[in-house]
Protein backbone atom coordinates (compact mmCIF):
# COMPACT_ATOMS: atom_id res chain seq x y z
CA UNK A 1 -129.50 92.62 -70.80
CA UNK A 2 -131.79 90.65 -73.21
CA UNK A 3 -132.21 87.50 -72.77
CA UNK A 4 -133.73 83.94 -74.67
CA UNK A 5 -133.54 80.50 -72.86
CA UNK A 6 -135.10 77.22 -74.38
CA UNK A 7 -134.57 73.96 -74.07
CA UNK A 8 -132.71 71.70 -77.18
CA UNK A 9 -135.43 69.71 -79.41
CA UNK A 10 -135.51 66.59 -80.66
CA UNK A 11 -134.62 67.46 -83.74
CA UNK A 12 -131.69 69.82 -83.11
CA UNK A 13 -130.70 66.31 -80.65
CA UNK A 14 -130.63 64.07 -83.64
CA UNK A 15 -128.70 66.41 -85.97
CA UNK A 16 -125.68 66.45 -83.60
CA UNK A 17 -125.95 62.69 -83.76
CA UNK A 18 -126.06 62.39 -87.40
CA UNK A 19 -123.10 64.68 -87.48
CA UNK A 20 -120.84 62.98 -84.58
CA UNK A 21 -122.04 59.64 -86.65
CA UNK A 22 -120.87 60.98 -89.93
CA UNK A 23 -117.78 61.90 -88.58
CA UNK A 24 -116.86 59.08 -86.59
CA UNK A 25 -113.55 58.00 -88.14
CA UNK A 26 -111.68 61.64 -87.70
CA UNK A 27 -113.46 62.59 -83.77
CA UNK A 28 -112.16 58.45 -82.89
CA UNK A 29 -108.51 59.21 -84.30
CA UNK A 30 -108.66 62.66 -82.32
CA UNK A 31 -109.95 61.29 -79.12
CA UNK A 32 -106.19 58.48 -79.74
CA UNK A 33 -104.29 60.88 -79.70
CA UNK A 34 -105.55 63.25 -77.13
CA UNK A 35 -105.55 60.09 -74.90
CA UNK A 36 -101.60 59.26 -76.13
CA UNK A 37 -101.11 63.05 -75.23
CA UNK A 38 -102.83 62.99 -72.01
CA UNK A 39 -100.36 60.45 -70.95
CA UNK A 40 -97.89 62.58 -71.54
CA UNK A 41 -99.82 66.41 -70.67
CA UNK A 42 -102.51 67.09 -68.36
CA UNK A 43 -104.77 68.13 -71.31
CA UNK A 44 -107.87 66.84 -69.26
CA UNK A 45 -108.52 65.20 -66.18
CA UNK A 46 -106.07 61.81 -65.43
CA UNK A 47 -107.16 59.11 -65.50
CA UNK A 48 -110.48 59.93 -68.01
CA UNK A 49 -112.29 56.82 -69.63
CA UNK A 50 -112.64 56.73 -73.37
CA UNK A 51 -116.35 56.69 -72.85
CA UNK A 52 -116.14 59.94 -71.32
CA UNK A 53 -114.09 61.50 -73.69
CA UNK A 54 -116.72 60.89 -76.58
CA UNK A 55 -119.27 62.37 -74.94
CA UNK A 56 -117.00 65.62 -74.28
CA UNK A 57 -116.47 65.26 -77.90
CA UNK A 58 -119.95 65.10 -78.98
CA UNK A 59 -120.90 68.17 -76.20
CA UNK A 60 -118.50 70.02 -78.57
CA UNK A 61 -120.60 69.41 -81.64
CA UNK A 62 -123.34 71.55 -79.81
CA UNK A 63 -122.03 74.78 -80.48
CA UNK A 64 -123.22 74.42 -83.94
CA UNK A 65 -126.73 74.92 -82.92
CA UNK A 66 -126.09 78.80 -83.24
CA UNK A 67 -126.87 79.85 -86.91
CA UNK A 68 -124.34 82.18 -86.52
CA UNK A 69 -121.49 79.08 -86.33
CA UNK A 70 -122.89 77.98 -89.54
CA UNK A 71 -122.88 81.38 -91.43
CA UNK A 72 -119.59 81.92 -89.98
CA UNK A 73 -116.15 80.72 -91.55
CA UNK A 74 -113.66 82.33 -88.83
CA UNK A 75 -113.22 80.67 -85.08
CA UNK A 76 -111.30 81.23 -82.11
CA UNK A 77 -111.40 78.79 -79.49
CA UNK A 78 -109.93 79.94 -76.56
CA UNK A 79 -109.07 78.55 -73.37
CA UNK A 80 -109.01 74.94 -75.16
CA UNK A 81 -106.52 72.64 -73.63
CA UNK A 82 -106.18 69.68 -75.92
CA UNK A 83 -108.39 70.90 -78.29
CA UNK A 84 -112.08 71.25 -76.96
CA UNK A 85 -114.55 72.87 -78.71
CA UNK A 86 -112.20 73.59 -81.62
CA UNK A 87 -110.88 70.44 -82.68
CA UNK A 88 -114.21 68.09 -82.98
CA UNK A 89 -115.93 70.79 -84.89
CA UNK A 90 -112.97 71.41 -87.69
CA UNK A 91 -112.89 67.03 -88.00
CA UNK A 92 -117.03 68.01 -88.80
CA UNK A 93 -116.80 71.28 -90.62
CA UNK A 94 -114.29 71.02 -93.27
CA UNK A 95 -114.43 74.81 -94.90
CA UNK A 96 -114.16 76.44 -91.21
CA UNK A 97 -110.78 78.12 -89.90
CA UNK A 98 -110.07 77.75 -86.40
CA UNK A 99 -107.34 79.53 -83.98
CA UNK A 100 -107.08 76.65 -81.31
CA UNK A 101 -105.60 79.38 -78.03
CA UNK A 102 -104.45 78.40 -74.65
CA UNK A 103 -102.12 80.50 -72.47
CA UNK A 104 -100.02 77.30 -71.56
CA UNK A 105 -97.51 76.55 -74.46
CA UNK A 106 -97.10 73.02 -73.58
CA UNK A 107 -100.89 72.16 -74.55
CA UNK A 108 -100.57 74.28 -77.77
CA UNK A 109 -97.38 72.11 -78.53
CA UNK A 110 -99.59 69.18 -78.58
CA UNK A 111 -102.80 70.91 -80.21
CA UNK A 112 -100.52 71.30 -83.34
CA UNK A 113 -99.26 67.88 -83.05
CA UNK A 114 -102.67 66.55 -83.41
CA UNK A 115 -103.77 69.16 -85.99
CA UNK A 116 -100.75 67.76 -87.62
CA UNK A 117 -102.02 64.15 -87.49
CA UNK A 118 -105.58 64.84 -88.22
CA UNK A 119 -104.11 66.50 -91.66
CA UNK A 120 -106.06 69.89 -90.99
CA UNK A 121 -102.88 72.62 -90.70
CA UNK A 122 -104.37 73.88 -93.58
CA UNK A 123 -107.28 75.69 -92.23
CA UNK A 124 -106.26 75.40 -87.77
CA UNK A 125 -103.39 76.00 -85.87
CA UNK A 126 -102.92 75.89 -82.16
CA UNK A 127 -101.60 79.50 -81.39
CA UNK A 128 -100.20 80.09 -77.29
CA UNK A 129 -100.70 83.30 -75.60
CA UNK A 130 -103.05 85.22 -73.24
CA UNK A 131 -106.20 85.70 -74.84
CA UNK A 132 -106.51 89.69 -73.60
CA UNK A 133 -102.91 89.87 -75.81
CA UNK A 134 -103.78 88.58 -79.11
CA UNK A 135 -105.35 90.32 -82.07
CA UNK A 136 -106.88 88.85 -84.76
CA UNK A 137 -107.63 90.39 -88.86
CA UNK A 138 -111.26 89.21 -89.17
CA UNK A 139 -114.54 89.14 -87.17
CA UNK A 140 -114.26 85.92 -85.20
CA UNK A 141 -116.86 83.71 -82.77
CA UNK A 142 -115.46 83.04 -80.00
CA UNK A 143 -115.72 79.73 -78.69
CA UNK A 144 -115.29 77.95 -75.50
CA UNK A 145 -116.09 75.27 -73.22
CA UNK A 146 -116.02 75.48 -69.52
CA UNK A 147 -112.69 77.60 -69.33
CA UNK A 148 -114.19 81.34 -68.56
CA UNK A 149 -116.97 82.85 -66.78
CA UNK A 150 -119.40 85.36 -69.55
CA UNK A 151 -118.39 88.53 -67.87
CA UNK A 152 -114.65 87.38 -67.56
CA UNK A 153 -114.33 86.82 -70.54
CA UNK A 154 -116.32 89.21 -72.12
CA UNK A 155 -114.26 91.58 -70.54
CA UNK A 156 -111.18 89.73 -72.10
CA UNK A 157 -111.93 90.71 -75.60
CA UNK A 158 -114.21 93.52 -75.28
CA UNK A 159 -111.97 95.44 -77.75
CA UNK A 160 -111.55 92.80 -80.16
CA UNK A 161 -112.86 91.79 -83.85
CA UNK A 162 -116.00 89.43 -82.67
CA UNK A 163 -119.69 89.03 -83.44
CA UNK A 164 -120.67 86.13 -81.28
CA UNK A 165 -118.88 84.12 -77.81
CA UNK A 166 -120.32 80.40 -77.74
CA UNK A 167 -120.02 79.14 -74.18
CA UNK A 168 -120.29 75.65 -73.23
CA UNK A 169 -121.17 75.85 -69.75
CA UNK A 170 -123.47 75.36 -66.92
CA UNK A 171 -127.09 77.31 -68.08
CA UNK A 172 -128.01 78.98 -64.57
CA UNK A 173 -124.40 79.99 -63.74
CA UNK A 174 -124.47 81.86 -67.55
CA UNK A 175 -127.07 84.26 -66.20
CA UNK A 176 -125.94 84.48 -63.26
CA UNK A 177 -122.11 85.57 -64.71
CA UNK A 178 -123.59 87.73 -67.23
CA UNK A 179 -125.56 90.09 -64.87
CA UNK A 180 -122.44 91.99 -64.28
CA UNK A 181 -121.86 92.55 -68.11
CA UNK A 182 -122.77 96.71 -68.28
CA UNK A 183 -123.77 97.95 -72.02
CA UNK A 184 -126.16 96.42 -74.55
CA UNK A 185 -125.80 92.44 -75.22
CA UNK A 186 -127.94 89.75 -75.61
CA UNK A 187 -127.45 86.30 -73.98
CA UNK A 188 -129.11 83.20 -75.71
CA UNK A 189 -129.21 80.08 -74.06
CA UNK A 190 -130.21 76.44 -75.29
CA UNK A 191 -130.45 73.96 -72.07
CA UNK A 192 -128.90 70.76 -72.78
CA UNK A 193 -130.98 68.68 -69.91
CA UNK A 194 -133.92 67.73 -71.98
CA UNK A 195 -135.59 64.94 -70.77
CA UNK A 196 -134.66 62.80 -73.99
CA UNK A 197 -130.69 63.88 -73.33
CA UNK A 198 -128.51 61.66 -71.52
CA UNK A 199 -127.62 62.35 -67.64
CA UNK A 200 -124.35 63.55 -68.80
CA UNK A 201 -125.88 66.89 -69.92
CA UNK A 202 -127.54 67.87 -66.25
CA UNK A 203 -127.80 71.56 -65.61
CA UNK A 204 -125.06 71.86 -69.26
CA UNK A 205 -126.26 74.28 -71.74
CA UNK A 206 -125.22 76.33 -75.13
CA UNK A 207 -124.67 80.30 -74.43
CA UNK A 208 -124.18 82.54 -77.16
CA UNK A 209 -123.36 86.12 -75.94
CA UNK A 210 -123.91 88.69 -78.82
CA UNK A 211 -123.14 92.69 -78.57
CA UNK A 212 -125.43 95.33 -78.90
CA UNK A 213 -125.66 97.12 -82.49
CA UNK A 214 -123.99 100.07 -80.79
CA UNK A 215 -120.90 98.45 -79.39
């Protein structure tokens, strides 16, 4: 296993900023009506503030620190619930496809709703089903945020069309997971908890699991 691990810059910090700021109108009408659906759905915890919803919002924007999100036009976000990664990064990248996957059907149900509402069934669509089980046409990145440990689900889809798995997830538990991964990958990690970030991102980092050229 190779492995990179640095800490987010100031820079990088302030771009997610300017994008969630950019943005704002689209993530605030998502976060309505994943709280009108929450009612309803346990798409996240009960009972979660507003205020803590945004910033799981804004955590989402992170994935695009990877170059390889922005060279890429083809996402599956699996493991989602009501929507998270997937959802606040097609609101913020308006040319991307997404596959927004969850093996309950009743979450999916209301993932389309909202892609509905946020007028982007053009280009994502909520699609239920175990994620060893579907297939896809194109090389995908995988995304995902706190549903799957690396080697679970690397072993999930180690037959399938992808380049790249984002993880949103703890930094130290990453390595950890991914020391039982056998064959050639790389794991790249970007630690949230810069001393500039806000408490909210303790011990959270950015994990993007590649394959070996001979996989």
């Amino acid at each position: 296993m190779e492995h990179s691990i640095r800490y987010i810059t100031e820079k990088e910090q302030a771009r997610v900023e300017s994008l969630y700021r950019a943005n704002t109108e689209g993530l605030m009408t998502y976060i309505d009506r994943l709280l009108w659906w929450n009612e309803k759905i346990n798409l996240v915890s009960r009972g979660v503030s507003r205020e803590t919803l945004e910033k799981h919002v804004k955590h989402s924007l992170y994935v695009s620190l990877f170059s390889c999100f922005m060279e890429s036009d083809y996402f599956v976000d699996t493991g989602s619930g009501g929507g998270l990664p997937g959802l606040p990064l097609s609101v913020c990248y308006k040319k991307k496809q997404f596959e927004i996957n969850d093996i309950v059907s009743k979450k999916i149900f209301a993932v389309n709703d909202m892609v509905s509402g946020l007028n982007l069934s053009d280009r994502v669509k909520g699609r239920q089903g175990d994620i060893r089980e579907m297939g896809w046409d194109e090389e995908a990145i995988i995304v995902t945020k706190h549903a799957f440990k690396v080697d679970q689900l690397y072993g999930m889809v180690e037959g399938k069309k992808w380049s790249r798995i984002i993880f949103l997830k703890g930094h130290e538990e990453a390595v950890e997971e991914a020391k039982s991964i056998k064959g050639f990958f790389k794991l790249s990690i970007i630690k949230l908890d810069a001393m500039f970030m806000d408490p909210f991102y303790e011990g959270k980092g950015v994990v993007e699991l590649s394959r070996g050229a001979n996989e």
